[in-house]
C-alpha atoms as a PDB file:
ATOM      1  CA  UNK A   1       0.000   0.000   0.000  1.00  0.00           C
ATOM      2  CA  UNK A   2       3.087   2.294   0.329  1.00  0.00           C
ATOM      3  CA  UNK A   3       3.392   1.565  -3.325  1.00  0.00           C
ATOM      4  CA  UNK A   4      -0.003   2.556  -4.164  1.00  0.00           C
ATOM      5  CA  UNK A   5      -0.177   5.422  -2.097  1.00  0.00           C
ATOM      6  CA  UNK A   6       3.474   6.900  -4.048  1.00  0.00           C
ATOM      7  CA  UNK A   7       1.033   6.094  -7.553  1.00  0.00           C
ATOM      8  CA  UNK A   8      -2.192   8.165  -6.362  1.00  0.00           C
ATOM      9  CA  UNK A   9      -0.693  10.772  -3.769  1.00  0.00           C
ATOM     10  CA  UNK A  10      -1.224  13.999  -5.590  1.00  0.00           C
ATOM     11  CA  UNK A  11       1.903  15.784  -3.460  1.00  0.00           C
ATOM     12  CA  UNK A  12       4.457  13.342  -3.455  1.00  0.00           C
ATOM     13  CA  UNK A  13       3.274  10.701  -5.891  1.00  0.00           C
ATOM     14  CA  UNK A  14       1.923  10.506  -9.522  1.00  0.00           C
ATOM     15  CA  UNK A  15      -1.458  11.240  -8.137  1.00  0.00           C
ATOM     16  CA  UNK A  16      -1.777  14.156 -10.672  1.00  0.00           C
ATOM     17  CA  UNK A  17      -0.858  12.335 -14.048  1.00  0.00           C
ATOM     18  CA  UNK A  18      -2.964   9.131 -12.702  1.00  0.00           C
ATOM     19  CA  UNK A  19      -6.244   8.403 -11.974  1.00  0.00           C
ATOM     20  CA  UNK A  20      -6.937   6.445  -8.778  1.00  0.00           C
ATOM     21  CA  UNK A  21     -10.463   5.594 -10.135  1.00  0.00           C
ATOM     22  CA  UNK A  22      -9.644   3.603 -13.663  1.00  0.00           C
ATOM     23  CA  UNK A  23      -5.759   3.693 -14.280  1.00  0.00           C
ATOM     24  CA  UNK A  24      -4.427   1.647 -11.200  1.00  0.00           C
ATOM     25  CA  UNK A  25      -5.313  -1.980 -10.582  1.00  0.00           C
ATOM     26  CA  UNK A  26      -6.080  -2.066  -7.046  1.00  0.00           C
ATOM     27  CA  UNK A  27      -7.841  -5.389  -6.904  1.00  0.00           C
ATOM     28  CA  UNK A  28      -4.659  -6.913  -7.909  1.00  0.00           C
ATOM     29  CA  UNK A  29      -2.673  -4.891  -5.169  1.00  0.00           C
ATOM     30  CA  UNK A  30      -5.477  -6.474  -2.837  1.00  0.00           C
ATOM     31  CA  UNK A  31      -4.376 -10.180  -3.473  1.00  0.00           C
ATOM     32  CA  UNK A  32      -0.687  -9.331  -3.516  1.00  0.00           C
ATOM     33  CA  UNK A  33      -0.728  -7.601  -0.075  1.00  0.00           C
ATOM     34  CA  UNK A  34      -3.046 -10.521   1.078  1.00  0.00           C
ATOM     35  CA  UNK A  35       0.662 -12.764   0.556  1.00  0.00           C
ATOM     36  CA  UNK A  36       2.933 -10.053   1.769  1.00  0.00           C
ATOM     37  CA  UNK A  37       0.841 -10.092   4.771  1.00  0.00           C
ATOM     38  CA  UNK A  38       0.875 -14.121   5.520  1.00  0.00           C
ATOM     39  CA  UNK A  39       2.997 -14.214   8.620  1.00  0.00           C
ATOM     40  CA  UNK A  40       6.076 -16.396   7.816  1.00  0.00           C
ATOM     41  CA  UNK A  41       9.473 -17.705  10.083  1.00  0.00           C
ATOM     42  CA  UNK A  42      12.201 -15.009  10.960  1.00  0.00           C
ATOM     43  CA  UNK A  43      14.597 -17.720  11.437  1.00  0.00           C
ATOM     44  CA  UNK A  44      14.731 -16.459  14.884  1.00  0.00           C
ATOM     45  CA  UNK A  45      12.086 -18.705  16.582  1.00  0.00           C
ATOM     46  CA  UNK A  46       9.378 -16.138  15.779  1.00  0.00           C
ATOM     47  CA  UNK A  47       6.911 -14.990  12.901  1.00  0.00           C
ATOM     48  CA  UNK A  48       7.058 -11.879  10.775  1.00  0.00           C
ATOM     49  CA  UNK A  49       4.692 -10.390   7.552  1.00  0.00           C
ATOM     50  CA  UNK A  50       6.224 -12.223   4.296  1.00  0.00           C
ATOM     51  CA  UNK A  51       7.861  -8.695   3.276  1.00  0.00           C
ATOM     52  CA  UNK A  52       7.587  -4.783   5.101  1.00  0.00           C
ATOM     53  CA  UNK A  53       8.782  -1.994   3.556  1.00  0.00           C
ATOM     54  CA  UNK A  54      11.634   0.336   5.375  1.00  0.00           C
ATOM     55  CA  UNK A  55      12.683   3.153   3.291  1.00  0.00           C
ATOM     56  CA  UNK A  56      13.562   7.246   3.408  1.00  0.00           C
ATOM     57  CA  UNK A  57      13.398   8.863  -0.035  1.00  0.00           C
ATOM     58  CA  UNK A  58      15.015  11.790   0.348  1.00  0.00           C
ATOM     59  CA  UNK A  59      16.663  12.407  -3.263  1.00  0.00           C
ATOM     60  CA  UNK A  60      14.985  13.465  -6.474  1.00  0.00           C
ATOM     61  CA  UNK A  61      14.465  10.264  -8.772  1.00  0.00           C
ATOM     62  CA  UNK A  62      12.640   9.220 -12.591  1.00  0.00           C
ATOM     63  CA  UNK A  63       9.232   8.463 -11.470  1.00  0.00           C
ATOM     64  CA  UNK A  64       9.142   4.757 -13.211  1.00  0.00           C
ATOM     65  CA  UNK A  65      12.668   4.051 -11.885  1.00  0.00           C
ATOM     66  CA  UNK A  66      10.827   4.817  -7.711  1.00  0.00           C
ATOM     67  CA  UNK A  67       7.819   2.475  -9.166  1.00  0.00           C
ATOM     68  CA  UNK A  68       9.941  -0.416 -10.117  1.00  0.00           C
ATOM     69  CA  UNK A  69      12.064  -0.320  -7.040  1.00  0.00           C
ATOM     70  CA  UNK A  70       8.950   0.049  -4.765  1.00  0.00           C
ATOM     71  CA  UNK A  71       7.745  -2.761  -6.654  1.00  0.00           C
ATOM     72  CA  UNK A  72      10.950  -4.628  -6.450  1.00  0.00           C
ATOM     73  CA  UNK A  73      10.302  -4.700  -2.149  1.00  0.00           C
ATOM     74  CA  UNK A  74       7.734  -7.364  -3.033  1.00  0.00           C
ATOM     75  CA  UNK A  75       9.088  -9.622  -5.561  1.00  0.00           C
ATOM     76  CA  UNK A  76       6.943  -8.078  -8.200  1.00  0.00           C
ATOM     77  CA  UNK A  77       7.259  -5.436 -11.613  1.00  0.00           C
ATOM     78  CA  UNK A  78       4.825  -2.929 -12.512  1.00  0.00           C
ATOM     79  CA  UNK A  79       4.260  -1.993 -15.917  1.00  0.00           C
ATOM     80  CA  UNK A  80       1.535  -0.059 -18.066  1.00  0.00           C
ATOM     81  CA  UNK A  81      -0.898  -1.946 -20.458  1.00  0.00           C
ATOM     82  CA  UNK A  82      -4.462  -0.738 -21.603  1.00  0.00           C
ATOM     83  CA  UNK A  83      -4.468   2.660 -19.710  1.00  0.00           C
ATOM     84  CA  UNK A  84      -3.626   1.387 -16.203  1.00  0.00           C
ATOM     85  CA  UNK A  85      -0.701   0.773 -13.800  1.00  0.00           C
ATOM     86  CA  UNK A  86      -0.491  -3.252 -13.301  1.00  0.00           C
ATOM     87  CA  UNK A  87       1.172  -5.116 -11.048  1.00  0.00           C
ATOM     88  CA  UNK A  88       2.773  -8.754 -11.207  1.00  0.00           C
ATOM     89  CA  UNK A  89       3.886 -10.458  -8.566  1.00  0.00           C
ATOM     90  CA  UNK A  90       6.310 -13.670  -8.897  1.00  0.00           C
ATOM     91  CA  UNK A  91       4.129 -15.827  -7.028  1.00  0.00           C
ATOM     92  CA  UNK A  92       2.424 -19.655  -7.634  1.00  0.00           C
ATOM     93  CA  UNK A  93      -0.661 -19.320  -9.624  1.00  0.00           C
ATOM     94  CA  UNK A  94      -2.831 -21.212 -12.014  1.00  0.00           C
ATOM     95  CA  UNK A  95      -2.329 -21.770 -15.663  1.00  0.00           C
ATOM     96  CA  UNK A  96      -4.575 -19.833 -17.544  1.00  0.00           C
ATOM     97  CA  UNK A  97      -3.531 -21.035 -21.597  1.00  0.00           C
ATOM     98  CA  UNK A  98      -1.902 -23.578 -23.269  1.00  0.00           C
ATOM     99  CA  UNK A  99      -0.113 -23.730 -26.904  1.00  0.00           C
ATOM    100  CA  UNK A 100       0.276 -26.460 -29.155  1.00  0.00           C
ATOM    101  CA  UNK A 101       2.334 -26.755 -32.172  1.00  0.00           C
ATOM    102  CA  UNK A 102      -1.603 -26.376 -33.711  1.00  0.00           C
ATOM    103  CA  UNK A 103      -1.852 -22.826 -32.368  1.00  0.00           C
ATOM    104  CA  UNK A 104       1.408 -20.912 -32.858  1.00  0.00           C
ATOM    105  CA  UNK A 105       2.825 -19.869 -36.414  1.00  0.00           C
ATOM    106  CA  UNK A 106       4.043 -22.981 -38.433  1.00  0.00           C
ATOM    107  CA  UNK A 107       4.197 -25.046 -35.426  1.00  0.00           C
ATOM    108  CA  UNK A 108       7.494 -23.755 -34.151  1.00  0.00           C
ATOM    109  CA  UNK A 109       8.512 -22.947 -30.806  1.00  0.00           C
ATOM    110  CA  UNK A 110      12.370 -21.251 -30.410  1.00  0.00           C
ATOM    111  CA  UNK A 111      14.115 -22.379 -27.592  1.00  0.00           C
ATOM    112  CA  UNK A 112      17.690 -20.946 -25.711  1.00  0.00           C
ATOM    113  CA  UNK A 113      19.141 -21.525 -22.826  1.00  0.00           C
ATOM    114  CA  UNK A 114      21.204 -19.628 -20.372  1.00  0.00           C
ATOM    115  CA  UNK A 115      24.779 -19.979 -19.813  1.00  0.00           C
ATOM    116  CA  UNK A 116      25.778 -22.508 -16.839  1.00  0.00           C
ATOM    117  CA  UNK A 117      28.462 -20.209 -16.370  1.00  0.00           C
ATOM    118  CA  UNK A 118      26.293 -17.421 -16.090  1.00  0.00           C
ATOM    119  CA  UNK A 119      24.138 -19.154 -12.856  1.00  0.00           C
ATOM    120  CA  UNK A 120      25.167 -17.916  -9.079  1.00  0.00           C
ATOM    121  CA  UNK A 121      25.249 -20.163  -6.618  1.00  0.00           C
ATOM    122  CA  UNK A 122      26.035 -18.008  -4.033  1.00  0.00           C
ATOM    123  CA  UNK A 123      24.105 -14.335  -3.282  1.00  0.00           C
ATOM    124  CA  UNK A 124      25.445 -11.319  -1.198  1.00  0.00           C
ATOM    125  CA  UNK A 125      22.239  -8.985  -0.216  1.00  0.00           C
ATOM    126  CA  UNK A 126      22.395  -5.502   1.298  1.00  0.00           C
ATOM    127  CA  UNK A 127      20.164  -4.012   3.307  1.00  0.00           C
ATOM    128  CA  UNK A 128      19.930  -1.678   6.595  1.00  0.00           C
ATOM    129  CA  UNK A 129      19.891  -3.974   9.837  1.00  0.00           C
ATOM    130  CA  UNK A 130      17.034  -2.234  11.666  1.00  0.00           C
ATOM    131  CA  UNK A 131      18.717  -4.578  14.966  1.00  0.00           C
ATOM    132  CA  UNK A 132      21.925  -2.472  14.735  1.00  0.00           C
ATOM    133  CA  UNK A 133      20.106   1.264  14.517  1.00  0.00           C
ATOM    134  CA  UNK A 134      19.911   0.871  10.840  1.00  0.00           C
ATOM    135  CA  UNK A 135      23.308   0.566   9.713  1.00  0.00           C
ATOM    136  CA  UNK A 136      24.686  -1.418   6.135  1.00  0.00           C
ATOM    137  CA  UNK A 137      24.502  -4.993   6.487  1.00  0.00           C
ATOM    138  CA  UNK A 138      25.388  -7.880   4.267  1.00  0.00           C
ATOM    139  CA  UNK A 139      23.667 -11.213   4.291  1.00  0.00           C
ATOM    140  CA  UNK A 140      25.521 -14.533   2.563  1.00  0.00           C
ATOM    141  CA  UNK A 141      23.102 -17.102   0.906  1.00  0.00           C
ATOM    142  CA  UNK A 142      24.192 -20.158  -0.603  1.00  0.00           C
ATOM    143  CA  UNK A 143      23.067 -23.284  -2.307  1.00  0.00           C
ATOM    144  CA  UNK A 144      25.247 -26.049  -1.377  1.00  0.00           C
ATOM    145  CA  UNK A 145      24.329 -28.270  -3.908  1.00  0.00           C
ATOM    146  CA  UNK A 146      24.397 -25.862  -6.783  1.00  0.00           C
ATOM    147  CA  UNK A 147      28.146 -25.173  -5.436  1.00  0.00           C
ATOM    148  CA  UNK A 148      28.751 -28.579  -5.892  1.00  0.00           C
ATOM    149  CA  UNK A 149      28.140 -28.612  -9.320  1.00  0.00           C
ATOM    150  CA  UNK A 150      28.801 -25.524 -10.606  1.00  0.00           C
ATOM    151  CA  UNK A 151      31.701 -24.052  -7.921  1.00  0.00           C
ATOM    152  CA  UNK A 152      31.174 -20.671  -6.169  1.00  0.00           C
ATOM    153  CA  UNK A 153      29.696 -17.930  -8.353  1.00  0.00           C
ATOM    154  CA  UNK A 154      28.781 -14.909  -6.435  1.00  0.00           C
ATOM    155  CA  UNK A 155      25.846 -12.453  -7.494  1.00  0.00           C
ATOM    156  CA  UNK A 156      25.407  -8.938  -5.058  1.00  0.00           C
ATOM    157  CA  UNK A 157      21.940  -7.937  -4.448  1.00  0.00           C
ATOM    158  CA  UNK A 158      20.697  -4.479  -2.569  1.00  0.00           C
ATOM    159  CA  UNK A 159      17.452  -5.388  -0.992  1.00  0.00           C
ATOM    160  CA  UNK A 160      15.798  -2.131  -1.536  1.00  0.00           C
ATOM    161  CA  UNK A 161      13.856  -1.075   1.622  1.00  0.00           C
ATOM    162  CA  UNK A 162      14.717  -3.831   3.530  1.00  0.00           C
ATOM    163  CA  UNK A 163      15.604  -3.624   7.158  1.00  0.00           C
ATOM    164  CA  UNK A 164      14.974  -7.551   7.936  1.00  0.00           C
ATOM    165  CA  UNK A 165      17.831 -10.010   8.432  1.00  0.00           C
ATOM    166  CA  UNK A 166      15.335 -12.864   7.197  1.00  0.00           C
ATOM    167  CA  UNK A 167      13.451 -10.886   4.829  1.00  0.00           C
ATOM    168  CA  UNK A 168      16.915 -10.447   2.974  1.00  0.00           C
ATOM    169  CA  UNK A 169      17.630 -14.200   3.072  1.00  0.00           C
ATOM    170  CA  UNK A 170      14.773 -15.310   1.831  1.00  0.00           C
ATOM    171  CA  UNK A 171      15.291 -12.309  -1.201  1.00  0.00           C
ATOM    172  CA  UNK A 172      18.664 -14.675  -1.590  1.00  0.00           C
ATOM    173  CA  UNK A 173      16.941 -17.591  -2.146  1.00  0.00           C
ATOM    174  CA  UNK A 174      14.348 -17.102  -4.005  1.00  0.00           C
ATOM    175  CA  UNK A 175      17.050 -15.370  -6.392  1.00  0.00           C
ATOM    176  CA  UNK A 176      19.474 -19.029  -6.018  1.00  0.00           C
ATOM    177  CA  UNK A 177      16.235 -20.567  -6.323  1.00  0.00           C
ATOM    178  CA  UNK A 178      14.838 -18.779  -9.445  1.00  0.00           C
ATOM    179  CA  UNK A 179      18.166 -18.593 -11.654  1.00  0.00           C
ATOM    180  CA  UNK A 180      18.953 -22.079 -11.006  1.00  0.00           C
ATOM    181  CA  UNK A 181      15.577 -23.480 -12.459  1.00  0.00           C
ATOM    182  CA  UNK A 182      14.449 -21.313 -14.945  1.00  0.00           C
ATOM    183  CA  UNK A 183      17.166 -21.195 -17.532  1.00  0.00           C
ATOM    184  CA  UNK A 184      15.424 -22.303 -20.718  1.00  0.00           C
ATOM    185  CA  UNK A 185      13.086 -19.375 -22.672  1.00  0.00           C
ATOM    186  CA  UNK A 186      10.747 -20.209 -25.627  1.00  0.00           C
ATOM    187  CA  UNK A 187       9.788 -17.518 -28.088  1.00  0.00           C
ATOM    188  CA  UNK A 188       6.852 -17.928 -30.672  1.00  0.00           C
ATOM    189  CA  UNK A 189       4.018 -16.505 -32.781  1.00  0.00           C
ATOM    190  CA  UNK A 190       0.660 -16.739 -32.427  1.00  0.00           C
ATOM    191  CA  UNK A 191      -2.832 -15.496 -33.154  1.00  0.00           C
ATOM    192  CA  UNK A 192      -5.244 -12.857 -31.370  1.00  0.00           C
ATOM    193  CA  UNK A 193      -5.963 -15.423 -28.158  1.00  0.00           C
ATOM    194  CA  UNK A 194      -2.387 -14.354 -26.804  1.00  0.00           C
ATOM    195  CA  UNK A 195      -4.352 -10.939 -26.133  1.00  0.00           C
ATOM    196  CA  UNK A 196      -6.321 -12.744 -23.532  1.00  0.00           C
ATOM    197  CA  UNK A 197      -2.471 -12.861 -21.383  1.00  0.00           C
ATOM    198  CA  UNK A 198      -0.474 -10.284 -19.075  1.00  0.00           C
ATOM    199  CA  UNK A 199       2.835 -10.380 -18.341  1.00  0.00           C
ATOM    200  CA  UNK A 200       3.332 -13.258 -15.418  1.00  0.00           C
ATOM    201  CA  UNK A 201       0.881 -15.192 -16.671  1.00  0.00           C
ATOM    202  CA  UNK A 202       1.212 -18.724 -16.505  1.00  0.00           C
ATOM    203  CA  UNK A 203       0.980 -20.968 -19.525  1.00  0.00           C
ATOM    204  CA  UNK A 204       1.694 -24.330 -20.679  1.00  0.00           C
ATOM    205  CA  UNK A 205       3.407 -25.635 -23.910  1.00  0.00           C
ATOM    206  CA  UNK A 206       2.625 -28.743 -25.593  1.00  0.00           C
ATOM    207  CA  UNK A 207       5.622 -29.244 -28.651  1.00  0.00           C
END
């Protein structure tokens, strides 16, 4: 709500370029703070909200660059598509379409793959240690068993507005997590049903 009160706030925010009424997608911001609220471990013996959001602004910044960093706190990108401010949130969700070599241009589907060499298996994430009056901190996540394979490959990550020790861990692995097992991308063409999709969508592929 911090993110959709910088959007409509007609001082401080966007709130005079945007309409709150019909450009921003609050219904989706409803569901998404819904799972930033579920109270999860702090790895401390205790329970905290999924993500919080810890921040001073206090320089002059492009407005889309404060939306995608604000955005960024939890695990999601905004982006503009049919007149409105939408936000996606990396999240598990249903499938909603499937292709087949039957509904995509000449039956082809593209497919690369990432590097191996390119994959981290080990994450460095700053953030401000609101336990030590708010000072720089840096948090070390690993995956032991990508390490194994693939040897230590560092990747540094600033956990923007982030002030949790846990919160910044589980930022790590979910980034370990993420570039490990998603390293394939398919491209095709297709016909006016791909209009029915917005970006995060799930879909499944049948080649």
């Amino acid at each position: 709500w911090v993110f959709y009160d910088l959007i409509t706030n007609k001082r401080y925010g966007l709130g005079k370029h945007i309409s709150e009424t019909y450009q921003v997608d609050k219904w989706t911001l409803y569901e998404i703070s819904k799972f930033c609220d579920t109270l999860v471990s702090n790895g401390e013996g205790g329970l905290e909200p999924r993500f919080t959001c810890n921040v001073l602004i206090n320089t002059r910044e492009e407005a889309f660059k404060v939306i995608k960093d604000f955005a960024s706190v939890f695990r999601s990108m905004a982006y503009y598509g049919l007149g409105t401010i939408n936000t996606v949130m990396d999240k598990p969700r249903d499938n909603v379409g499937q292709f087949t070599n039957a509904n995509v241009k000449d039956g082809n589907f593209t497919y690369s793959s990432s590097s191996k060499k390119t994959i981290p298996t080990v994450c460095l994430i700053r953030y401000n240690d609101k336990t030590n009056f708010y000072k720089p901190a840096l948090e070390y996540v690993e995956n032991p068993e990508a390490i194994r394979k693939y040897g230590i490959r560092e990747k540094e990550v600033t956990a923007f507005a982030c002030t949790s020790r846990s919160q910044a861990v589980r930022l790590g692995r979910w980034i370990l997590s993420t570039e490990i097992s998603q390293t394939e991308q398919i491209s095709f063409e297709t016909g006016p049903e791909v209009l029915l999709l917005k970006p995060g969508d799930v879909i499944s592929i049948t080649d």
